[in-house]
N, C-alpha and C. Protein backbone atom coordinates (compact mmCIF):
# COMPACT_ATOMS: atom_id res chain seq x y z
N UNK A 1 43.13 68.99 111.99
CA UNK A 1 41.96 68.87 112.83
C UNK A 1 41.29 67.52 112.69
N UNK A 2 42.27 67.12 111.63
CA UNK A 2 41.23 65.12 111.75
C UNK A 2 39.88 65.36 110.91
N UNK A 3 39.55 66.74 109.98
CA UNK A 3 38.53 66.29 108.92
C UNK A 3 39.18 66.22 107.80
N UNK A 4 37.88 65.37 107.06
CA UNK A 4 38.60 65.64 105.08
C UNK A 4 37.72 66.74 104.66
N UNK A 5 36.95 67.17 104.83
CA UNK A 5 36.46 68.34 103.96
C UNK A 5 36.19 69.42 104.75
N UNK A 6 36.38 70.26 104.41
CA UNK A 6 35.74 71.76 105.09
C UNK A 6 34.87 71.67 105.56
N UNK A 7 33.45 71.20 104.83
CA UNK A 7 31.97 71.31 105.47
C UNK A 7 31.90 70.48 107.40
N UNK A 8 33.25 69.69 107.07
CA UNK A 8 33.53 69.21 108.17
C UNK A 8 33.45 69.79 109.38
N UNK A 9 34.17 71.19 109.48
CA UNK A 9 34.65 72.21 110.33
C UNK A 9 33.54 72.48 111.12
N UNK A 10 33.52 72.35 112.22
CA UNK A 10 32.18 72.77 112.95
C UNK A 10 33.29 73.34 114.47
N UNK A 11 32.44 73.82 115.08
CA UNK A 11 32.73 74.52 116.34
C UNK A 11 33.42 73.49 117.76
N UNK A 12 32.67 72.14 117.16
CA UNK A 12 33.17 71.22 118.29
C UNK A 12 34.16 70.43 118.00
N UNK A 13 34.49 70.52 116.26
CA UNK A 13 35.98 70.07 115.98
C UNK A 13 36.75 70.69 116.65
N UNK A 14 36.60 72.46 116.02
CA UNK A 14 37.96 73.10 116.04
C UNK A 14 37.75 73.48 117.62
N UNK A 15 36.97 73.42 119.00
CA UNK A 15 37.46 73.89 120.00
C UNK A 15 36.98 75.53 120.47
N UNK A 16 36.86 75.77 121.50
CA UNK A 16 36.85 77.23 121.93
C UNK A 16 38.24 77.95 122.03
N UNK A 17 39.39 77.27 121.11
CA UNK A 17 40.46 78.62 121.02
C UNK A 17 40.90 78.43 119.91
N UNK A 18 40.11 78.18 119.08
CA UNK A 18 40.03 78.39 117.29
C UNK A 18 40.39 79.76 117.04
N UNK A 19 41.63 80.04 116.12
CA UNK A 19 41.60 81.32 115.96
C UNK A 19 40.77 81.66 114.34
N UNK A 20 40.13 83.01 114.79
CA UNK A 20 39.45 82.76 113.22
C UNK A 20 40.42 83.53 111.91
N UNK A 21 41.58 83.78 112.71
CA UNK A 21 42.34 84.43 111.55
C UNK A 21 42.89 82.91 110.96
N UNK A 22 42.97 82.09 111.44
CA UNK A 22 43.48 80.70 110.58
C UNK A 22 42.62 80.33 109.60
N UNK A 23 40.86 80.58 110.02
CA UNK A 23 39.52 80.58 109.46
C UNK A 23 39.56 81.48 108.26
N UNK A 24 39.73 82.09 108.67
CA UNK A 24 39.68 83.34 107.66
C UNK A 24 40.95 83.23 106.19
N UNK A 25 42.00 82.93 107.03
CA UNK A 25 43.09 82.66 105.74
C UNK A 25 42.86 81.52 105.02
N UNK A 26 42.11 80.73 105.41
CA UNK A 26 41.55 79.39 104.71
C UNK A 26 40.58 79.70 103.96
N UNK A 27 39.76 80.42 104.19
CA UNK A 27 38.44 81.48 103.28
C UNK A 27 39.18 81.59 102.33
N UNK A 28 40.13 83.04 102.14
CA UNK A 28 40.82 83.20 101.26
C UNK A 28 41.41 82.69 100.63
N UNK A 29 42.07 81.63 100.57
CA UNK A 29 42.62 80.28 100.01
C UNK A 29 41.40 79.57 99.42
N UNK A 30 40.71 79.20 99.44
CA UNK A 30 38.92 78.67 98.51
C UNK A 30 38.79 79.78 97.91
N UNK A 31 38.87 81.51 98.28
CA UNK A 31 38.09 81.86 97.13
C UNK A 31 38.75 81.99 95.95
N UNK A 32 40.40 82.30 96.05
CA UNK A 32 41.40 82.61 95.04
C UNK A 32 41.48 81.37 94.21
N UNK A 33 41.31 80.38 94.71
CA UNK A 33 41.14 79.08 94.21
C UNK A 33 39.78 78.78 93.66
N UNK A 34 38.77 79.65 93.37
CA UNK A 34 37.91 79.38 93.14
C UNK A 34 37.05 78.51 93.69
N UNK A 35 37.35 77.99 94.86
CA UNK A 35 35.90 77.37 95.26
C UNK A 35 35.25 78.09 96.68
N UNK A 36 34.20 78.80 96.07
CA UNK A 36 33.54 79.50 96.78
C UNK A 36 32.12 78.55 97.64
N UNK A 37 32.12 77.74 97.37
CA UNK A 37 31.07 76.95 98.07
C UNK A 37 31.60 76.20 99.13
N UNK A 38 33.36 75.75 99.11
CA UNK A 38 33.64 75.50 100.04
C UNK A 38 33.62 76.70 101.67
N UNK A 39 34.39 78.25 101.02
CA UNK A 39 34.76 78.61 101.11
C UNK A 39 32.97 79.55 102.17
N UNK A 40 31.97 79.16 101.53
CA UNK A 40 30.90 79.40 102.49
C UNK A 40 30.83 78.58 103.42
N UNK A 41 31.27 77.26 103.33
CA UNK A 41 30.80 76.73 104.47
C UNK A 41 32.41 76.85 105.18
N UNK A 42 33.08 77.59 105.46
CA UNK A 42 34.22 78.03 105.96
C UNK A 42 33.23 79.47 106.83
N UNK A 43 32.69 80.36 106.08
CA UNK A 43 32.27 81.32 106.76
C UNK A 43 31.26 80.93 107.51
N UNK A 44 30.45 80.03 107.60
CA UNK A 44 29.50 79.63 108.60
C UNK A 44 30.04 78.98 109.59
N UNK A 45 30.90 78.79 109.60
CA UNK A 45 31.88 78.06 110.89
C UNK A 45 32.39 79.03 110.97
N UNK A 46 32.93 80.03 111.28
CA UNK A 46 33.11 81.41 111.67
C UNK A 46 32.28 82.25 111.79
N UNK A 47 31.13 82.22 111.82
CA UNK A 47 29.69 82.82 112.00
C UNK A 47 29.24 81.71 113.54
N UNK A 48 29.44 80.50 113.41
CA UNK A 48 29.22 80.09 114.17
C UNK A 48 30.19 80.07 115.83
N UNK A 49 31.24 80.09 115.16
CA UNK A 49 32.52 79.88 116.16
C UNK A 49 32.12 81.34 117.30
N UNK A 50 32.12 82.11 116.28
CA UNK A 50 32.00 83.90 117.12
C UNK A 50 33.07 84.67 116.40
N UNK A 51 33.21 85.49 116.93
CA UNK A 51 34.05 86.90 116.62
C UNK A 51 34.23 87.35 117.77
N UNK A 52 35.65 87.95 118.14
CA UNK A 52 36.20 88.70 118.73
C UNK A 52 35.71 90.09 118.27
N UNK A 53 35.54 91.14 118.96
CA UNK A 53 35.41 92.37 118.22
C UNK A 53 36.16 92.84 117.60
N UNK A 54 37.54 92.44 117.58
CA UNK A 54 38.41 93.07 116.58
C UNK A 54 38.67 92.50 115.61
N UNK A 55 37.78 91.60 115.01
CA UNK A 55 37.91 91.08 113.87
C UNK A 55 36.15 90.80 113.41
N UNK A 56 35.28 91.72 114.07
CA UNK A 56 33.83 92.02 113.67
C UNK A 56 34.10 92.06 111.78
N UNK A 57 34.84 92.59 111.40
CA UNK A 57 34.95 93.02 110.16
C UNK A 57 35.11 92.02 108.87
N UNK A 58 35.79 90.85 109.90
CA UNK A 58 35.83 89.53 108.96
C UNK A 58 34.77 89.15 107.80
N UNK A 59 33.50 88.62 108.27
CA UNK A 59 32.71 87.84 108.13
C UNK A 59 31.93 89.07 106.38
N UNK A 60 31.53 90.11 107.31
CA UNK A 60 31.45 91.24 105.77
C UNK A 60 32.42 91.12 104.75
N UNK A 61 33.33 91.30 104.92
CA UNK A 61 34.64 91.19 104.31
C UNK A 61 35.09 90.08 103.32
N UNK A 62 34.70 89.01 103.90
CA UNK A 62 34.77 88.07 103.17
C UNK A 62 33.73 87.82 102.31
N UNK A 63 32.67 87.73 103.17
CA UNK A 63 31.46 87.90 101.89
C UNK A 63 31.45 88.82 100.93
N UNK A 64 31.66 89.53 100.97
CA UNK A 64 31.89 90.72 100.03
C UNK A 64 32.84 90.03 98.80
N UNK A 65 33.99 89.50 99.01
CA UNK A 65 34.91 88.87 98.52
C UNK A 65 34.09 87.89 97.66
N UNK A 66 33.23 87.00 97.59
CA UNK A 66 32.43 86.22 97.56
C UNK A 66 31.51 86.50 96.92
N UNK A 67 31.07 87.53 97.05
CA UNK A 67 29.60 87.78 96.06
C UNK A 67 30.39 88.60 95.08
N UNK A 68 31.31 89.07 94.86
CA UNK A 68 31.92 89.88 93.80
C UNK A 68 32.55 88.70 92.78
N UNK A 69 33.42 88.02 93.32
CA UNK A 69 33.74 86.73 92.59
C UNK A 69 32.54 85.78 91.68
N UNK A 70 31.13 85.94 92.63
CA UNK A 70 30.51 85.27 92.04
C UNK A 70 29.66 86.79 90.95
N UNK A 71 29.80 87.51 90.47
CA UNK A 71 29.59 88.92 90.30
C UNK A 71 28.24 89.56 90.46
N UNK A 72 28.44 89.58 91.89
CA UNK A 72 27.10 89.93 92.13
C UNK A 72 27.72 91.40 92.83
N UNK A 73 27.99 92.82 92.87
CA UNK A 73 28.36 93.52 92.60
C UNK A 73 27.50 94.27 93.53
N UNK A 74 26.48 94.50 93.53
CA UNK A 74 25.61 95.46 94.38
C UNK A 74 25.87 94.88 95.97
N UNK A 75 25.71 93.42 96.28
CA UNK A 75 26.03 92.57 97.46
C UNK A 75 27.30 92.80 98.21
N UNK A 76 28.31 92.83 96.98
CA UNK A 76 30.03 92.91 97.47
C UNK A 76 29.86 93.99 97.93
N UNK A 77 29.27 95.46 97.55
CA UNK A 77 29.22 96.61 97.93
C UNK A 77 28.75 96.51 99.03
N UNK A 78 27.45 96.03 99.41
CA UNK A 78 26.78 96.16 100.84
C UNK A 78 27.55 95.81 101.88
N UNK A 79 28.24 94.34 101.32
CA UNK A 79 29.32 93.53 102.71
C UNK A 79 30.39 94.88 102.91
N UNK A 80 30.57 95.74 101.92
CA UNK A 80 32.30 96.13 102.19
C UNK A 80 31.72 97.29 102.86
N UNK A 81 30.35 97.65 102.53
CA UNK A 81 30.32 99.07 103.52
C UNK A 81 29.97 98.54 105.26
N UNK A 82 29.54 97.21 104.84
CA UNK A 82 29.46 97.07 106.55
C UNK A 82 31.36 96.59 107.23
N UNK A 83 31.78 96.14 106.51
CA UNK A 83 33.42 95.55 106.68
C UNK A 83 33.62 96.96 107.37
N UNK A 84 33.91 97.81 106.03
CA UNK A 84 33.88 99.44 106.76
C UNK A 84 33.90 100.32 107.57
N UNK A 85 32.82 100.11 107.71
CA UNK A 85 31.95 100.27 109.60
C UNK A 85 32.34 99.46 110.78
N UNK A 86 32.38 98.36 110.70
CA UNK A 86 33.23 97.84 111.58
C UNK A 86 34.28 97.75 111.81
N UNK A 87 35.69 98.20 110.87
CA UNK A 87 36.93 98.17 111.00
C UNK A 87 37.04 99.58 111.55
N UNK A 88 36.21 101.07 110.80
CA UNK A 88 36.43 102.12 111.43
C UNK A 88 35.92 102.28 113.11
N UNK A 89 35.18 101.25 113.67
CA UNK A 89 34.84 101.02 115.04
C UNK A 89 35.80 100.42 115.56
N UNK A 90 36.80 99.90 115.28
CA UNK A 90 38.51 99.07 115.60
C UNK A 90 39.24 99.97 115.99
N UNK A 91 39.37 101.08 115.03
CA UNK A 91 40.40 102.23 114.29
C UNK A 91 41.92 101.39 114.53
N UNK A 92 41.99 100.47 113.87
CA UNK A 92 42.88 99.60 113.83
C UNK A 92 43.83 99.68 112.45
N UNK A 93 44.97 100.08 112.27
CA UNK A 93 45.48 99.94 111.15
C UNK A 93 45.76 98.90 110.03
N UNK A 94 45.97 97.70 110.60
CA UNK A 94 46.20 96.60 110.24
C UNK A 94 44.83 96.38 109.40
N UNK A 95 44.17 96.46 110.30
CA UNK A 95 42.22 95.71 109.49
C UNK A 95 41.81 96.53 108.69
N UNK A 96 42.41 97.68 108.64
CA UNK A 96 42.00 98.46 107.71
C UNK A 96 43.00 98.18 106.51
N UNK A 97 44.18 97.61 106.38
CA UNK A 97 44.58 96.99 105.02
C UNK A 97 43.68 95.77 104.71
N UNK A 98 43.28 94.98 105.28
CA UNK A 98 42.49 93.92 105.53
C UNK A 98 41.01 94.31 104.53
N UNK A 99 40.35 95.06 105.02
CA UNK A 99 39.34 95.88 103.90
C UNK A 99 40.06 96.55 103.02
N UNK A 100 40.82 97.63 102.86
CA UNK A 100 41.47 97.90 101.68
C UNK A 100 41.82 97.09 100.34
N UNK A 101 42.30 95.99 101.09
CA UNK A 101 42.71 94.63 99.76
C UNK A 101 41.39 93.88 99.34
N UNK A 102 39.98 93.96 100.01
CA UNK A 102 38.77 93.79 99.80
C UNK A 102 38.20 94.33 98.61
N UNK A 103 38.22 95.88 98.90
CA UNK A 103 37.72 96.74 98.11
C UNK A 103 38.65 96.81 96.58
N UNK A 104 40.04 96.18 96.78
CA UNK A 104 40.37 96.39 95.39
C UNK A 104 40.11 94.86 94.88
N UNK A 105 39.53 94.23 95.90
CA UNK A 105 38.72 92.45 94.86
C UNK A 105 37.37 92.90 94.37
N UNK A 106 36.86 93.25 95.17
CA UNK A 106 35.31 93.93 94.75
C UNK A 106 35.75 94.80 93.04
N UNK A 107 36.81 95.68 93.19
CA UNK A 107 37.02 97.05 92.06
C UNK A 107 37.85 96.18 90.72
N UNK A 108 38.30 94.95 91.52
CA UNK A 108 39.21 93.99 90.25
C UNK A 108 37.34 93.52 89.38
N UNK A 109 36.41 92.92 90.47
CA UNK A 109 35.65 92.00 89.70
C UNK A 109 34.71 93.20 88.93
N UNK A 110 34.51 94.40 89.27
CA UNK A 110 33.76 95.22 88.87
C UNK A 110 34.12 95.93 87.59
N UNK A 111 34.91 95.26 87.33
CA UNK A 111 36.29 96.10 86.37
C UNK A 111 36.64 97.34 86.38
N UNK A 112 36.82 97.27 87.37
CA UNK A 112 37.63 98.72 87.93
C UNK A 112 38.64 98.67 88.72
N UNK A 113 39.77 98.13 87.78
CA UNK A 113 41.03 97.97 87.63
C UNK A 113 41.82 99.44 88.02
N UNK A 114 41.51 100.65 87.88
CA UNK A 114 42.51 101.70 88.44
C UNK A 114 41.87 102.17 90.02
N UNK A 115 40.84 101.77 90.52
CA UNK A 115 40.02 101.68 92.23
C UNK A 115 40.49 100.64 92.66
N UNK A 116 40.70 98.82 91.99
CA UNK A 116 41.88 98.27 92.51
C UNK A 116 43.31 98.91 92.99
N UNK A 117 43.89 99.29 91.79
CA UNK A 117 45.05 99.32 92.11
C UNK A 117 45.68 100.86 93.03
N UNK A 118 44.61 101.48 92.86
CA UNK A 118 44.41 102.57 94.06
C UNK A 118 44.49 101.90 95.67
N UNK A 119 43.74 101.17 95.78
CA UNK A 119 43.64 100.28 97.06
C UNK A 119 44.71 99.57 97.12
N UNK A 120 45.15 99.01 96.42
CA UNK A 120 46.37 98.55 96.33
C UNK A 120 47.73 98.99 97.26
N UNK A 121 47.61 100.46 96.28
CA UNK A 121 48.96 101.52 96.46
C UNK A 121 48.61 101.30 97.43
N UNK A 122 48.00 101.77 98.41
CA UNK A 122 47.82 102.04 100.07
C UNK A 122 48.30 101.14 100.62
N UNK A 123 48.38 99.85 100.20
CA UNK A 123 48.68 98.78 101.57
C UNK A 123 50.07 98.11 101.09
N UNK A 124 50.38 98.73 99.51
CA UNK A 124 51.92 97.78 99.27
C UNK A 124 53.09 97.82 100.02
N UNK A 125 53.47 98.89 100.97
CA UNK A 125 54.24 98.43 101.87
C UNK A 125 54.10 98.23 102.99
N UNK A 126 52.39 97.97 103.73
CA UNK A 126 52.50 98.03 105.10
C UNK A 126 52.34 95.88 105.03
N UNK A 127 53.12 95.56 106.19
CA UNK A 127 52.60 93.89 106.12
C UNK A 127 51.56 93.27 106.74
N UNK A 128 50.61 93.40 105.91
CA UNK A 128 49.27 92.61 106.21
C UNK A 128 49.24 91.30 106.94
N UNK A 129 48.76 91.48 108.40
CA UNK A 129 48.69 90.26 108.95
C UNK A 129 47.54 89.16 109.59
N UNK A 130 46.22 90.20 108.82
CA UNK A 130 45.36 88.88 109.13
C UNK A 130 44.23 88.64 107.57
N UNK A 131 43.84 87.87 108.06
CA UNK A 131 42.32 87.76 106.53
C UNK A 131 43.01 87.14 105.74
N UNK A 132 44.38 86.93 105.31
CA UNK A 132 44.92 86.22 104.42
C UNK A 132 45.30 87.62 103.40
N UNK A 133 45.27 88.64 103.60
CA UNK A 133 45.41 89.65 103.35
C UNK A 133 47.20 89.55 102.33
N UNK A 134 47.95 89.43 103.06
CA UNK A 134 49.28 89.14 102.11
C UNK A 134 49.51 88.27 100.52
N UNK A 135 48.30 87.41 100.39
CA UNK A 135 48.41 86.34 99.59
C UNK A 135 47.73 86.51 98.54
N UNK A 136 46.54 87.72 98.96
CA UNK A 136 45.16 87.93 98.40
C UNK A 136 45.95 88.95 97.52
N UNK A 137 46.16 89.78 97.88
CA UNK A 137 47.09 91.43 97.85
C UNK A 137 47.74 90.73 96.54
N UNK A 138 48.56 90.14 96.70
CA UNK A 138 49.73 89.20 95.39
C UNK A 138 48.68 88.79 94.31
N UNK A 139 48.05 87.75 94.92
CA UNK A 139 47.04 87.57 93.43
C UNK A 139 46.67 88.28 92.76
N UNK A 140 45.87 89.79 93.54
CA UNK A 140 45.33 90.64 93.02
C UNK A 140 46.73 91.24 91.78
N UNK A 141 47.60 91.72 92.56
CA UNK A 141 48.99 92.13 91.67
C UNK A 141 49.33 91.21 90.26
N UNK A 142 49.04 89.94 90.83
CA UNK A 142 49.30 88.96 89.58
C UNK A 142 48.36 89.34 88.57
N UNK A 143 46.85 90.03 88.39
CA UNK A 143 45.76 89.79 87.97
C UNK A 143 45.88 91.34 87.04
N UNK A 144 46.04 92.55 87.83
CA UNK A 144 45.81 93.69 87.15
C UNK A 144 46.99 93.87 86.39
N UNK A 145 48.33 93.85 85.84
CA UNK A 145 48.60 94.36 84.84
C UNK A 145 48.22 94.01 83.81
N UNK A 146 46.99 92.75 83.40
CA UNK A 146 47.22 92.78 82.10
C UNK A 146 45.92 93.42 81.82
N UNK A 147 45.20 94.63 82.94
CA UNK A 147 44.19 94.79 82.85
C UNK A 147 44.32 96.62 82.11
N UNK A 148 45.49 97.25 82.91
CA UNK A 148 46.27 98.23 82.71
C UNK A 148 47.19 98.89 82.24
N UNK A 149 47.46 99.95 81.29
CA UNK A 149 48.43 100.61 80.94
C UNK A 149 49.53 100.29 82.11
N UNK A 150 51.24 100.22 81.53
CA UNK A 150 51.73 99.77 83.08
C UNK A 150 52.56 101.30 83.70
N UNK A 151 52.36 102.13 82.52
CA UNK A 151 52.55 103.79 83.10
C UNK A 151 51.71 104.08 83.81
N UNK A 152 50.49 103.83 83.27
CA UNK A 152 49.01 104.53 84.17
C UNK A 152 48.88 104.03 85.28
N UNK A 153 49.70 102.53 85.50
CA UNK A 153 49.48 101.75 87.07
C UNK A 153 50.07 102.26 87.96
N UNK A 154 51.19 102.78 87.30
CA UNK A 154 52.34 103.09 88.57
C UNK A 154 51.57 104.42 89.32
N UNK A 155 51.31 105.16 88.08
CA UNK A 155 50.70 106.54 88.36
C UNK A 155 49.50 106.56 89.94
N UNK A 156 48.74 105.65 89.30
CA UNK A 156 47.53 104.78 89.98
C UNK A 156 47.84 104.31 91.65
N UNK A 157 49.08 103.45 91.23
CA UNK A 157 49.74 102.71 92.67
C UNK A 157 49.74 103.78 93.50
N UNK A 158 51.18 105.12 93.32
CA UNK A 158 51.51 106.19 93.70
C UNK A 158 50.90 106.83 94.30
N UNK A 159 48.94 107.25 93.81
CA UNK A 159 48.40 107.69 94.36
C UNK A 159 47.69 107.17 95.65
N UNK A 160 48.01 105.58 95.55
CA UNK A 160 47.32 105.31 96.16
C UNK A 160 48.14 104.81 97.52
N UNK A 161 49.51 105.07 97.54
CA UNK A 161 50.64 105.32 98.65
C UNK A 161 50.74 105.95 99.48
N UNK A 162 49.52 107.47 98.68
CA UNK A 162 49.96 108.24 99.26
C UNK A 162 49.03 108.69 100.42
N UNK A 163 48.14 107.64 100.14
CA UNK A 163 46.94 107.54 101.72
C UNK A 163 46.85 106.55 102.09
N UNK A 164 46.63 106.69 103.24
CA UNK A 164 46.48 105.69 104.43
C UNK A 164 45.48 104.87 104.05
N UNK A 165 45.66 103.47 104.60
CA UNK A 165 44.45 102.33 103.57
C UNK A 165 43.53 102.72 104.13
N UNK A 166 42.74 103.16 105.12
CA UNK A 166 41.85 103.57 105.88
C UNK A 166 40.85 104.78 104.70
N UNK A 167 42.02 106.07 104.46
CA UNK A 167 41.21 106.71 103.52
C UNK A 167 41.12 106.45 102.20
N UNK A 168 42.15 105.35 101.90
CA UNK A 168 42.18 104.57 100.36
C UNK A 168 40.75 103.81 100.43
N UNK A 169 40.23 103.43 101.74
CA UNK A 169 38.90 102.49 101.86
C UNK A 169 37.56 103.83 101.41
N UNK A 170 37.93 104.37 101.99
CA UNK A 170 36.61 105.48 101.88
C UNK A 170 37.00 105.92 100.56
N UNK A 171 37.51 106.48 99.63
CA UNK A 171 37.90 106.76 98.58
C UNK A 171 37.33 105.99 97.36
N UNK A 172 37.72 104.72 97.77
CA UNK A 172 37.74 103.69 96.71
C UNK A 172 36.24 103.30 96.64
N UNK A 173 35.60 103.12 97.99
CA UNK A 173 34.26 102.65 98.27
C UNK A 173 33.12 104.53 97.72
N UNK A 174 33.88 105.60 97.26
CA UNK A 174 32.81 106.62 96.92
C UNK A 174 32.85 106.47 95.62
N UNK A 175 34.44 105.97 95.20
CA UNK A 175 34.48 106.08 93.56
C UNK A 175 33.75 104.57 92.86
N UNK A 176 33.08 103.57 94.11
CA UNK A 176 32.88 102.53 93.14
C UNK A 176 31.54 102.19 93.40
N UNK A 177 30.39 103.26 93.83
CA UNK A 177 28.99 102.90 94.09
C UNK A 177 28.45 102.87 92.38
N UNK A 178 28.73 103.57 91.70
CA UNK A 178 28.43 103.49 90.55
C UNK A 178 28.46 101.90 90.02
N UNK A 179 29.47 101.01 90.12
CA UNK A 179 29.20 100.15 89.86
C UNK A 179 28.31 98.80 90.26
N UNK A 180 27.10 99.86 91.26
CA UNK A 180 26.44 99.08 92.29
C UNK A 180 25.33 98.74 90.79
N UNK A 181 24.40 97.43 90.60
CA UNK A 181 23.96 96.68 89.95
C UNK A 181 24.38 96.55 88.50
N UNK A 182 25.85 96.61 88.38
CA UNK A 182 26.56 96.05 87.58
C UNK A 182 25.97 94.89 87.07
């Protein structure tokens, strides 16, 4: 796009057929990488750009991602129940792995490593194709075994195969209010 830095990114660089799933996988790429300050001014250029309605779910989603990293825990919760709400207004399968792999970043930073890998199970064989969702999913995998028994994971994964990421989202998001002001 002809900038050097992110903060660069504005609406009249990237054009009116900016896709924000390119936006969005670039989010995810700053936060796994740890830089989350870039990685805000990535979401304000996608706040600014717009949303399609079928990707309303983004912008929560990511923040959520974001305030958990930075561990703010009660916040990640608020973004993922609105992510939530807006993906179940989609009833889209795909976006609902998209929040699923959310809720197990929120349950990784909360240390709740077996509500990760619950969320997990649900989406390990479907192929995640927007949010950066495929890359995020792996890190996360790279991150929890050394958090877990690796009997108790599988156990964990299994169960979490065995529902649809949709009810792995509602599941994961009843079993992890408790860790709201962590």
């Amino acid at each position: 796009w002809g900038v050097d830095r992110v903060d660069e990114l504005t609406p009249s660089v990237l054009g009116p057929a900016v896709d924000v799933t390119v936006l969005s996988d670039l989010a995810v790429s700053l936060l796994l990488s740890g830089r989350t300050d870039e990685m805000a001014s990535v979401l304000a250029t996608i706040e600014e750009v717009g949303l399609p309605p079928t990707v309303y779910h983004y912008l929560p989603l990511l923040r959520s991602a974001m305030a958990a990293s930075r561990g703010d825990t009660t916040q990640a919760l608020d973004d993922l129940d609105e992510a939530a709400a807006s993906e179940r207004r989609t009833s889209s399968p795909f976006l609902a792995t998209d929040v699923c792999v959310a809720v197990a970043h929120v349950a990784f930073h909360a240390n709740e490593s077996e509500i990760a890998l619950f969320a997990l199970g649900a989406v390990k064989d479907i192929g995640q194709r927007t949010a950066g969702a495929f890359g995020w999913r792996r890190w996360l995998e790279e991150q929890l075994p050394a958090l877990i028994d690796e009997e108790r994971a599988a156990v964990v994964l299994d169960e979490g195969a065995a529902v649809s990421p949709r009810d792995a989202v509602s599941e994961a998001l009843r079993r992890l209010p408790p860790a709201r002001g962590a």
